[in-house]
PDB file of N, CA and C in Angstrom:
ATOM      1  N   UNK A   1       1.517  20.170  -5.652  1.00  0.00           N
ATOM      2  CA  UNK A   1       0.814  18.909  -5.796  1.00  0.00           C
ATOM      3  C   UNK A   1      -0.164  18.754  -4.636  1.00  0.00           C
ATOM      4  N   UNK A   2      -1.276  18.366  -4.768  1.00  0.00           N
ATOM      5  CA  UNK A   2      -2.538  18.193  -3.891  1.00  0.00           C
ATOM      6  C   UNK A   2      -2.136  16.932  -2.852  1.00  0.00           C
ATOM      7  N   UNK A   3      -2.330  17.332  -1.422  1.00  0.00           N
ATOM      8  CA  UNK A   3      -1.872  15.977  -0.445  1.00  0.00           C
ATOM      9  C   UNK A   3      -2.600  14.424  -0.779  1.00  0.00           C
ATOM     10  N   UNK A   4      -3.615  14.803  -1.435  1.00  0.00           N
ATOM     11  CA  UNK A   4      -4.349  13.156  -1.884  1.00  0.00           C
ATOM     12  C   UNK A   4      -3.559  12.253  -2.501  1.00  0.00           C
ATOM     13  N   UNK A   5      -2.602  13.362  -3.588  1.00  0.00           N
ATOM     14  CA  UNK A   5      -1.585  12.096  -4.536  1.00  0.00           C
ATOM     15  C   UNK A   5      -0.326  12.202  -3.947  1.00  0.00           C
ATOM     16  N   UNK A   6      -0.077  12.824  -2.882  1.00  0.00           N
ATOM     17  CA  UNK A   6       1.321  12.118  -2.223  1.00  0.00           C
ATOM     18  C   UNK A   6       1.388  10.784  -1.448  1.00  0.00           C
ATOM     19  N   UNK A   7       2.410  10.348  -2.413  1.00  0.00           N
ATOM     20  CA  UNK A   7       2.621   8.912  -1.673  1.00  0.00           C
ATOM     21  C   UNK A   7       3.281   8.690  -0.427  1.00  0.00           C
ATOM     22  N   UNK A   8       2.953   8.106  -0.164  1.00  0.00           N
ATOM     23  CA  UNK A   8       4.203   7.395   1.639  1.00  0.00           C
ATOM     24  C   UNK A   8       4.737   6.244   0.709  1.00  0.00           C
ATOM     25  N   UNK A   9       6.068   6.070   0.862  1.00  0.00           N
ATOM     26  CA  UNK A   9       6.867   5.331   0.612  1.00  0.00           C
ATOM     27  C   UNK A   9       7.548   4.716   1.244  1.00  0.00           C
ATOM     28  N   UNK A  10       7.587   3.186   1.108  1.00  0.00           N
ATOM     29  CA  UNK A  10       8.473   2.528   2.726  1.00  0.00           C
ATOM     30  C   UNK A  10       9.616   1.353   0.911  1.00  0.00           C
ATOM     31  N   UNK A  11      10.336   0.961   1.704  1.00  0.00           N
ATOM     32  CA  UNK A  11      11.497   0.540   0.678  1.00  0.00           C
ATOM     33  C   UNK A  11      11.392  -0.388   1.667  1.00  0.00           C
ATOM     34  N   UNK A  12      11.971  -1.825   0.857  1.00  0.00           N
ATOM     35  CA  UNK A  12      12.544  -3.196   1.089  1.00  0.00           C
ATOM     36  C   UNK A  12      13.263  -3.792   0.562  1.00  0.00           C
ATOM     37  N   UNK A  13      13.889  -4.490   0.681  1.00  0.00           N
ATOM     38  CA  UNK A  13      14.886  -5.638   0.026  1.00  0.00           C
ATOM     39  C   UNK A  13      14.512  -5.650  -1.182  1.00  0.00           C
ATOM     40  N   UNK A  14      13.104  -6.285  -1.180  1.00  0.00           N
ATOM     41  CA  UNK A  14      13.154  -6.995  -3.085  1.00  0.00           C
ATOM     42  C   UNK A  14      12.498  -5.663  -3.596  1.00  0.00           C
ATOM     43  N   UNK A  15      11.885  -4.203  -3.203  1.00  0.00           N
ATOM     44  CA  UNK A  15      11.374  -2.993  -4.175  1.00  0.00           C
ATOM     45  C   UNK A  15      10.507  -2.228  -3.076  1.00  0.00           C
ATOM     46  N   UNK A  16       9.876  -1.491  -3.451  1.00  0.00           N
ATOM     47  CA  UNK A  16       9.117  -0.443  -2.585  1.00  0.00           C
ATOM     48  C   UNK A  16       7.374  -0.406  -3.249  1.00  0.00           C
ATOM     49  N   UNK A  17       6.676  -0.247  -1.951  1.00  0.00           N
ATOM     50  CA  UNK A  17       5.478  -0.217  -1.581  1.00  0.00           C
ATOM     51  C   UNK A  17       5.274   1.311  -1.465  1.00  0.00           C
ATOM     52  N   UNK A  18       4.387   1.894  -2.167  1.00  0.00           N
ATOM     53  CA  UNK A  18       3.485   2.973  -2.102  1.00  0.00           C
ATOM     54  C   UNK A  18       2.235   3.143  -1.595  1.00  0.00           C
ATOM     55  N   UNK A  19       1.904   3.955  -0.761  1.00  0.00           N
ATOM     56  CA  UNK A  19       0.708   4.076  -0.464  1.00  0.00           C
ATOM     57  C   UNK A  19      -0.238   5.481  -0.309  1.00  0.00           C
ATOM     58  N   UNK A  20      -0.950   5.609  -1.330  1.00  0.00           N
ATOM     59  CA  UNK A  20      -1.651   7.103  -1.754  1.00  0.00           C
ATOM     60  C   UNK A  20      -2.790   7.265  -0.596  1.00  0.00           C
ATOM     61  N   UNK A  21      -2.561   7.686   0.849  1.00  0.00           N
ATOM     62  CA  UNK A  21      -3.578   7.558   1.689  1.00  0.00           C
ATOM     63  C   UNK A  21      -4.835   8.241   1.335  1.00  0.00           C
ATOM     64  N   UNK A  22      -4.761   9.750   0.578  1.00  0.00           N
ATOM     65  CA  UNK A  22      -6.105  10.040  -0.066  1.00  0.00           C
ATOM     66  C   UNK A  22      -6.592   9.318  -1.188  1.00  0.00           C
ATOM     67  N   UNK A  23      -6.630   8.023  -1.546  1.00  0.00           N
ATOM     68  CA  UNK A  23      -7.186   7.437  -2.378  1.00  0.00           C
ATOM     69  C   UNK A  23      -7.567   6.294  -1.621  1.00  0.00           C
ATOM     70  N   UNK A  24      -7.484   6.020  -0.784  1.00  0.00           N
ATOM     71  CA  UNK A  24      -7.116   4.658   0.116  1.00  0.00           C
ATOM     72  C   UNK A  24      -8.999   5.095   0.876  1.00  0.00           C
ATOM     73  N   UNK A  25      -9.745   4.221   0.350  1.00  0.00           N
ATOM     74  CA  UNK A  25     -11.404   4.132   1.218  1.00  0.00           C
ATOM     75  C   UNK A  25     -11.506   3.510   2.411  1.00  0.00           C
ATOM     76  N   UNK A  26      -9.905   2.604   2.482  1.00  0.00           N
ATOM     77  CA  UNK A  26     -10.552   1.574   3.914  1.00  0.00           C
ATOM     78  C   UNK A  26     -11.429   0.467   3.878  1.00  0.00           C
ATOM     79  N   UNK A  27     -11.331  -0.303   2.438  1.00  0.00           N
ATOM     80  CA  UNK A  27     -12.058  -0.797   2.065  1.00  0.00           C
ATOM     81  C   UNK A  27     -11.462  -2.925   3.017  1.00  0.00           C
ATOM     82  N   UNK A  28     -10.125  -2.617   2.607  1.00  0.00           N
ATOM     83  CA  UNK A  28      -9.067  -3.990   3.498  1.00  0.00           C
ATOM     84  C   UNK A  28      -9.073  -4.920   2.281  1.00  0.00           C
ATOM     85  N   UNK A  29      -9.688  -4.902   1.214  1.00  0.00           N
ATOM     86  CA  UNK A  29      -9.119  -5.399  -0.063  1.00  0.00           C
ATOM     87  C   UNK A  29      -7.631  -6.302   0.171  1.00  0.00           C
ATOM     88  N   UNK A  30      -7.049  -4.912   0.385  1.00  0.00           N
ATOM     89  CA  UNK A  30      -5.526  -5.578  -0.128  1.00  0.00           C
ATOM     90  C   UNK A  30      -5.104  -6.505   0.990  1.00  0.00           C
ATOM     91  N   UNK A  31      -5.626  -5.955   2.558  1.00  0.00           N
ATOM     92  CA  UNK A  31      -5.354  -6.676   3.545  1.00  0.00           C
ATOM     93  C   UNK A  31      -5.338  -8.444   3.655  1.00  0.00           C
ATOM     94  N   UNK A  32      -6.887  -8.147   3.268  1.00  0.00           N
ATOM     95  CA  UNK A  32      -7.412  -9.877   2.744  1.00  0.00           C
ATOM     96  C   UNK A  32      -6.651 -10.721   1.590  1.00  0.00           C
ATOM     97  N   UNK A  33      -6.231 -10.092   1.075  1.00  0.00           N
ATOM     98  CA  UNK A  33      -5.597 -10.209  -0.333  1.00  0.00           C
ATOM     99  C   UNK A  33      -3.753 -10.794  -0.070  1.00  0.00           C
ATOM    100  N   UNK A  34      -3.410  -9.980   0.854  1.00  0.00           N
ATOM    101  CA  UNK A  34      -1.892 -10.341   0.952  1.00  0.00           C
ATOM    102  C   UNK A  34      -1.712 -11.548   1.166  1.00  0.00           C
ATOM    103  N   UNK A  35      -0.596 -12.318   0.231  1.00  0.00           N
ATOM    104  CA  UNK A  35       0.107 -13.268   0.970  1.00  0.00           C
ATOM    105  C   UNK A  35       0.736 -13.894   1.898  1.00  0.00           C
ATOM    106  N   UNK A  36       1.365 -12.668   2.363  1.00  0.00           N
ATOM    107  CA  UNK A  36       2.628 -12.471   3.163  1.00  0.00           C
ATOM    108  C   UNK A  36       1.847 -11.894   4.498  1.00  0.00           C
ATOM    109  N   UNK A  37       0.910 -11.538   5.248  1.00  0.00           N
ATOM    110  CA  UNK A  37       0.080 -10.795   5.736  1.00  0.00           C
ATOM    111  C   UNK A  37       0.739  -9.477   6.540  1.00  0.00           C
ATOM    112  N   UNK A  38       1.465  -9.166   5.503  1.00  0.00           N
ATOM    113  CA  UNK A  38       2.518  -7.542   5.708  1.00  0.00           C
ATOM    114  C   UNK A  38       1.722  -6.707   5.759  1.00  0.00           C
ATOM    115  N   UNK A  39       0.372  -6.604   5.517  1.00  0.00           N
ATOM    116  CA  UNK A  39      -0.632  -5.262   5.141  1.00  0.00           C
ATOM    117  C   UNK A  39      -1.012  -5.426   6.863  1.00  0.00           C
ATOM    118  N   UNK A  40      -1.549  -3.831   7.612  1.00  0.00           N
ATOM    119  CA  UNK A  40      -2.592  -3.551   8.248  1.00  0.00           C
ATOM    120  C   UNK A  40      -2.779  -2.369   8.218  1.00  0.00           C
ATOM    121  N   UNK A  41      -4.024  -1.794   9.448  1.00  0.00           N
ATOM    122  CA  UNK A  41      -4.455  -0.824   9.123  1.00  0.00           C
ATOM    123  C   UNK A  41      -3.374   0.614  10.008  1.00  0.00           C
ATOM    124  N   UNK A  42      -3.020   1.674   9.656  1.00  0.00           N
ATOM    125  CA  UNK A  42      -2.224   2.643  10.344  1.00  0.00           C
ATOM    126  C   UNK A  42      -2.703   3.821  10.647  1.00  0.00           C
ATOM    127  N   UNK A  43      -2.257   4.349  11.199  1.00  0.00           N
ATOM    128  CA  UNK A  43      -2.866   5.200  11.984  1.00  0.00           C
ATOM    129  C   UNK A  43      -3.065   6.583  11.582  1.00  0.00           C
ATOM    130  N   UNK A  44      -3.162   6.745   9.750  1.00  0.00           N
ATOM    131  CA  UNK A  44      -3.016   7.586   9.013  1.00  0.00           C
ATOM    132  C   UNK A  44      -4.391   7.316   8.724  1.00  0.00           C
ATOM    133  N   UNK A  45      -5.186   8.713   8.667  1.00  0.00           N
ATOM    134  CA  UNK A  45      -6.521   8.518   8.285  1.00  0.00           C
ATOM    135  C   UNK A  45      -6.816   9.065   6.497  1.00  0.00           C
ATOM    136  N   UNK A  46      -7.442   8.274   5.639  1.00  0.00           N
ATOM    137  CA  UNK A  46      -7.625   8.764   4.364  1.00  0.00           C
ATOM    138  C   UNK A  46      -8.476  10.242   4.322  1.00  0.00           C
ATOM    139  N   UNK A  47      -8.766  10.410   2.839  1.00  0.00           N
ATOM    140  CA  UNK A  47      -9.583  11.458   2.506  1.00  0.00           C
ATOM    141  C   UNK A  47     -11.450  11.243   3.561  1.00  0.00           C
ATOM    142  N   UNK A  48     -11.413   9.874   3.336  1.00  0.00           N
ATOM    143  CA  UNK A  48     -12.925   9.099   3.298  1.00  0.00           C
ATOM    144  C   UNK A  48     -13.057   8.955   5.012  1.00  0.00           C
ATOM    145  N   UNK A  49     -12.077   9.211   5.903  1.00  0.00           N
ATOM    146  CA  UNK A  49     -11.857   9.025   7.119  1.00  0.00           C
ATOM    147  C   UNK A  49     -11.810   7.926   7.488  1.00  0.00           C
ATOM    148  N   UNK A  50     -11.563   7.268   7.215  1.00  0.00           N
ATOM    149  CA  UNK A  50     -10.712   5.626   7.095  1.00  0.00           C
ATOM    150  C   UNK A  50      -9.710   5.122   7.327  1.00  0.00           C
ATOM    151  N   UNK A  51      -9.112   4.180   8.420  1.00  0.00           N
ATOM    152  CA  UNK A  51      -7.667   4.162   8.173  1.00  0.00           C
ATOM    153  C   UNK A  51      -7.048   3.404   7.180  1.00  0.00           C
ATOM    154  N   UNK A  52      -5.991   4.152   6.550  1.00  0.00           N
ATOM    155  CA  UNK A  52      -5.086   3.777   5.288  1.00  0.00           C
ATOM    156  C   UNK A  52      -4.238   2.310   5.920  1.00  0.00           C
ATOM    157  N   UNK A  53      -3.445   1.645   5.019  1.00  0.00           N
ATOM    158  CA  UNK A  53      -2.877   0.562   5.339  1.00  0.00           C
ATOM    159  C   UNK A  53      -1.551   1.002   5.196  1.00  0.00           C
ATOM    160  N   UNK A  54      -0.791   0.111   5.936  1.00  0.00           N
ATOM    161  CA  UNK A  54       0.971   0.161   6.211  1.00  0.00           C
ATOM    162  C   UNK A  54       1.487  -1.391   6.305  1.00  0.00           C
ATOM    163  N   UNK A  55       2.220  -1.450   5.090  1.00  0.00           N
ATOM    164  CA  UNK A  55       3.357  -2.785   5.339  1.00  0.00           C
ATOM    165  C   UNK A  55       4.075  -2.953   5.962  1.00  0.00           C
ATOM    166  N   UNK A  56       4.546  -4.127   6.772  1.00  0.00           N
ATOM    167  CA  UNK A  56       5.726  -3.986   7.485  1.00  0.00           C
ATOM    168  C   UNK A  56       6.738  -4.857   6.916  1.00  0.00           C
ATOM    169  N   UNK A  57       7.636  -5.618   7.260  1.00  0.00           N
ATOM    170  CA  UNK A  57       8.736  -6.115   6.678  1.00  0.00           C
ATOM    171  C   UNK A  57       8.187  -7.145   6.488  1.00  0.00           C
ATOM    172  N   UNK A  58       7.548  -8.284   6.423  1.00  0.00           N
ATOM    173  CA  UNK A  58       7.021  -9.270   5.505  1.00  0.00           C
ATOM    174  C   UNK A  58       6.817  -8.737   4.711  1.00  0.00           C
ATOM    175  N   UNK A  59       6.953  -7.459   3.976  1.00  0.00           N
ATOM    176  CA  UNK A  59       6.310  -7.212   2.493  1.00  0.00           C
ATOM    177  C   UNK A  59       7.736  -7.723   1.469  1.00  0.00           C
ATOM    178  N   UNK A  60       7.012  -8.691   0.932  1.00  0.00           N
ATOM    179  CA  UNK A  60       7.869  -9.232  -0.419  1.00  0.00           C
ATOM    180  C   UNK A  60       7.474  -8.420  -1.814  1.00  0.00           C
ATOM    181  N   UNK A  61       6.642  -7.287  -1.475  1.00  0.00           N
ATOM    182  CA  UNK A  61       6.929  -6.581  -2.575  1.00  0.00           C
ATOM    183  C   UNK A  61       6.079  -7.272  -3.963  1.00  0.00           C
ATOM    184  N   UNK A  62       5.064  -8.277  -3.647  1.00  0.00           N
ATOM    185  CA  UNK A  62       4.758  -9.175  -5.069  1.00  0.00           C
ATOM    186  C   UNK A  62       3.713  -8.476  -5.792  1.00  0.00           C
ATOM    187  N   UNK A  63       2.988  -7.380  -5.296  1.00  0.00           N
ATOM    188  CA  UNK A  63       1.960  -6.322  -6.233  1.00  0.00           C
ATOM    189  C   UNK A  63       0.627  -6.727  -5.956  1.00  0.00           C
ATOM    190  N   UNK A  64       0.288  -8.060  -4.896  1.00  0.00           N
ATOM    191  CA  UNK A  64      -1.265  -8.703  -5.173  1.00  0.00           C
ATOM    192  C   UNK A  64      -2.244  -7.355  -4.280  1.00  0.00           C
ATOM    193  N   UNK A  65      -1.502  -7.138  -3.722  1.00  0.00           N
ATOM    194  CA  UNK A  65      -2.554  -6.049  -2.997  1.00  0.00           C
ATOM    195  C   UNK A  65      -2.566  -4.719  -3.978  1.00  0.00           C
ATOM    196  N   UNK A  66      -1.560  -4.119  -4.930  1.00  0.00           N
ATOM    197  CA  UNK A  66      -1.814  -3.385  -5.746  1.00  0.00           C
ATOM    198  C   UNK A  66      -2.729  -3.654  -6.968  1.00  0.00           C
ATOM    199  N   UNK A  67      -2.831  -5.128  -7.009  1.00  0.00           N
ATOM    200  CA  UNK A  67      -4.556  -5.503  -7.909  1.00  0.00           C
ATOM    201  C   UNK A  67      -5.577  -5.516  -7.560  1.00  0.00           C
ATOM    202  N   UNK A  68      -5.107  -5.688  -6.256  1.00  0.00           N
ATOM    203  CA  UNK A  68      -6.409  -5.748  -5.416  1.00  0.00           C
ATOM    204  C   UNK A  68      -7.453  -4.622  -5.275  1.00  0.00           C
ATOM    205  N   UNK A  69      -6.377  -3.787  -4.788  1.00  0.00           N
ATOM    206  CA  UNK A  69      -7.095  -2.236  -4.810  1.00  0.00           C
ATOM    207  C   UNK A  69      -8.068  -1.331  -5.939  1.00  0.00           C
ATOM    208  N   UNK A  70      -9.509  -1.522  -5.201  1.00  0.00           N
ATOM    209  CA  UNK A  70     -10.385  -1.126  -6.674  1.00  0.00           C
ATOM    210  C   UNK A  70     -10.120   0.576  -6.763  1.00  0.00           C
ATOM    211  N   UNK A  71      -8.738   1.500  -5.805  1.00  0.00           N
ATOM    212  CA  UNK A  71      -9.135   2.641  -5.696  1.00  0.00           C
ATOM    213  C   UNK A  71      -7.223   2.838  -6.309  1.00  0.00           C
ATOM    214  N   UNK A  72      -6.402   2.159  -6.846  1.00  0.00           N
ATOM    215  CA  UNK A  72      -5.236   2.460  -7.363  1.00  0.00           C
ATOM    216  C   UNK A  72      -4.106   3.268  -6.367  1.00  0.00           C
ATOM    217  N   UNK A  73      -5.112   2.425  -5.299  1.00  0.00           N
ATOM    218  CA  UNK A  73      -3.963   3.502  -3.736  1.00  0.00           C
ATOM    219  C   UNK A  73      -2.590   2.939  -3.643  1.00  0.00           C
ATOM    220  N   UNK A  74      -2.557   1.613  -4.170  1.00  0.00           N
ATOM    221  CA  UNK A  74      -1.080   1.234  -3.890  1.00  0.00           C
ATOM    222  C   UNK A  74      -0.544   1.204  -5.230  1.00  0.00           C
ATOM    223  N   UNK A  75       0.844   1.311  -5.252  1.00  0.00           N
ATOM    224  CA  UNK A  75       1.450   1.426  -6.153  1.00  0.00           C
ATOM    225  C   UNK A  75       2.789   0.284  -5.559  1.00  0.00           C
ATOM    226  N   UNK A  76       3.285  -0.620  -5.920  1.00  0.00           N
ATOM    227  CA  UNK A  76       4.246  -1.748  -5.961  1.00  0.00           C
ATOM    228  C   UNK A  76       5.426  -2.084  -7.309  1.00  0.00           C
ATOM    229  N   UNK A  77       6.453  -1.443  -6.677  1.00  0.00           N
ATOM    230  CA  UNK A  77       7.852  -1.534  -7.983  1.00  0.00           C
ATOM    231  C   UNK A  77       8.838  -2.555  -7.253  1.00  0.00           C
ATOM    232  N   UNK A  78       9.103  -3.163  -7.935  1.00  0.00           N
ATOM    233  CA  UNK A  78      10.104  -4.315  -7.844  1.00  0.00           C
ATOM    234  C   UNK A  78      11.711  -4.391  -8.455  1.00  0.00           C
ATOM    235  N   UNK A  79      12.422  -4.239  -7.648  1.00  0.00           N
ATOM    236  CA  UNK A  79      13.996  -4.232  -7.867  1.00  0.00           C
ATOM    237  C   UNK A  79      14.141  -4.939  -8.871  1.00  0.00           C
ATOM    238  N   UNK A  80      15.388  -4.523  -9.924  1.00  0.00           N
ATOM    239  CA  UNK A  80      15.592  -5.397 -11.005  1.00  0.00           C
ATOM    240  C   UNK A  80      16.797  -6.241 -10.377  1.00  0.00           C
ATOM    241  N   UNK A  81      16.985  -7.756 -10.591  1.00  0.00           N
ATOM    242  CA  UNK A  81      17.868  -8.474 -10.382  1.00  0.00           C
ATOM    243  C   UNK A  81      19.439  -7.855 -11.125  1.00  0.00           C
ATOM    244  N   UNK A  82      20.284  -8.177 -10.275  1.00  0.00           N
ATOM    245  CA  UNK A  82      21.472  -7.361 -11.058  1.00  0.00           C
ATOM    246  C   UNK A  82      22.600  -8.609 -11.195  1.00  0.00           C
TER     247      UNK A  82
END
């Protein structure tokens, strides 16, 4: 598999946050976008030489930054209630 579509994966309480750093432009979309302001920038550089974004534990996991994204870099799954 090509390093562009490997994801970084960080897990939380309510589901897990993906982040495809070779798809990721550095654009801060999602940054601006978060609710929770769990998004910044990390110290992982994209394809585009850009730095990619990293959640930290304010991430509630709610997907607005995975709409946000006009480049499909994040990916956001949510625990099923049990």
């Amino acid at each position: 598999m090509s390093v562009e579509f490997e994801g970084i994966t960080q897990e939380y309480e309510k589901g897990n946050f993906t982040l495809f750093p070779g798809l990721c432009k550095g654009c801060g979309l999602c940054i601006a976008k978060c609710p929770s302001e769990a998004l910044s920038w990390s110290d992982v550089l994209g394809v585009y030489g850009t730095p990619a974004v990293v959640a930290n534990e304010k991430c509630i996991t709610c997907g607005v930054c995975e709409l946000a994204c006009p480049d499909c870099a994040i990916t956001v799954v949510r625990k099923k209630k049990k």
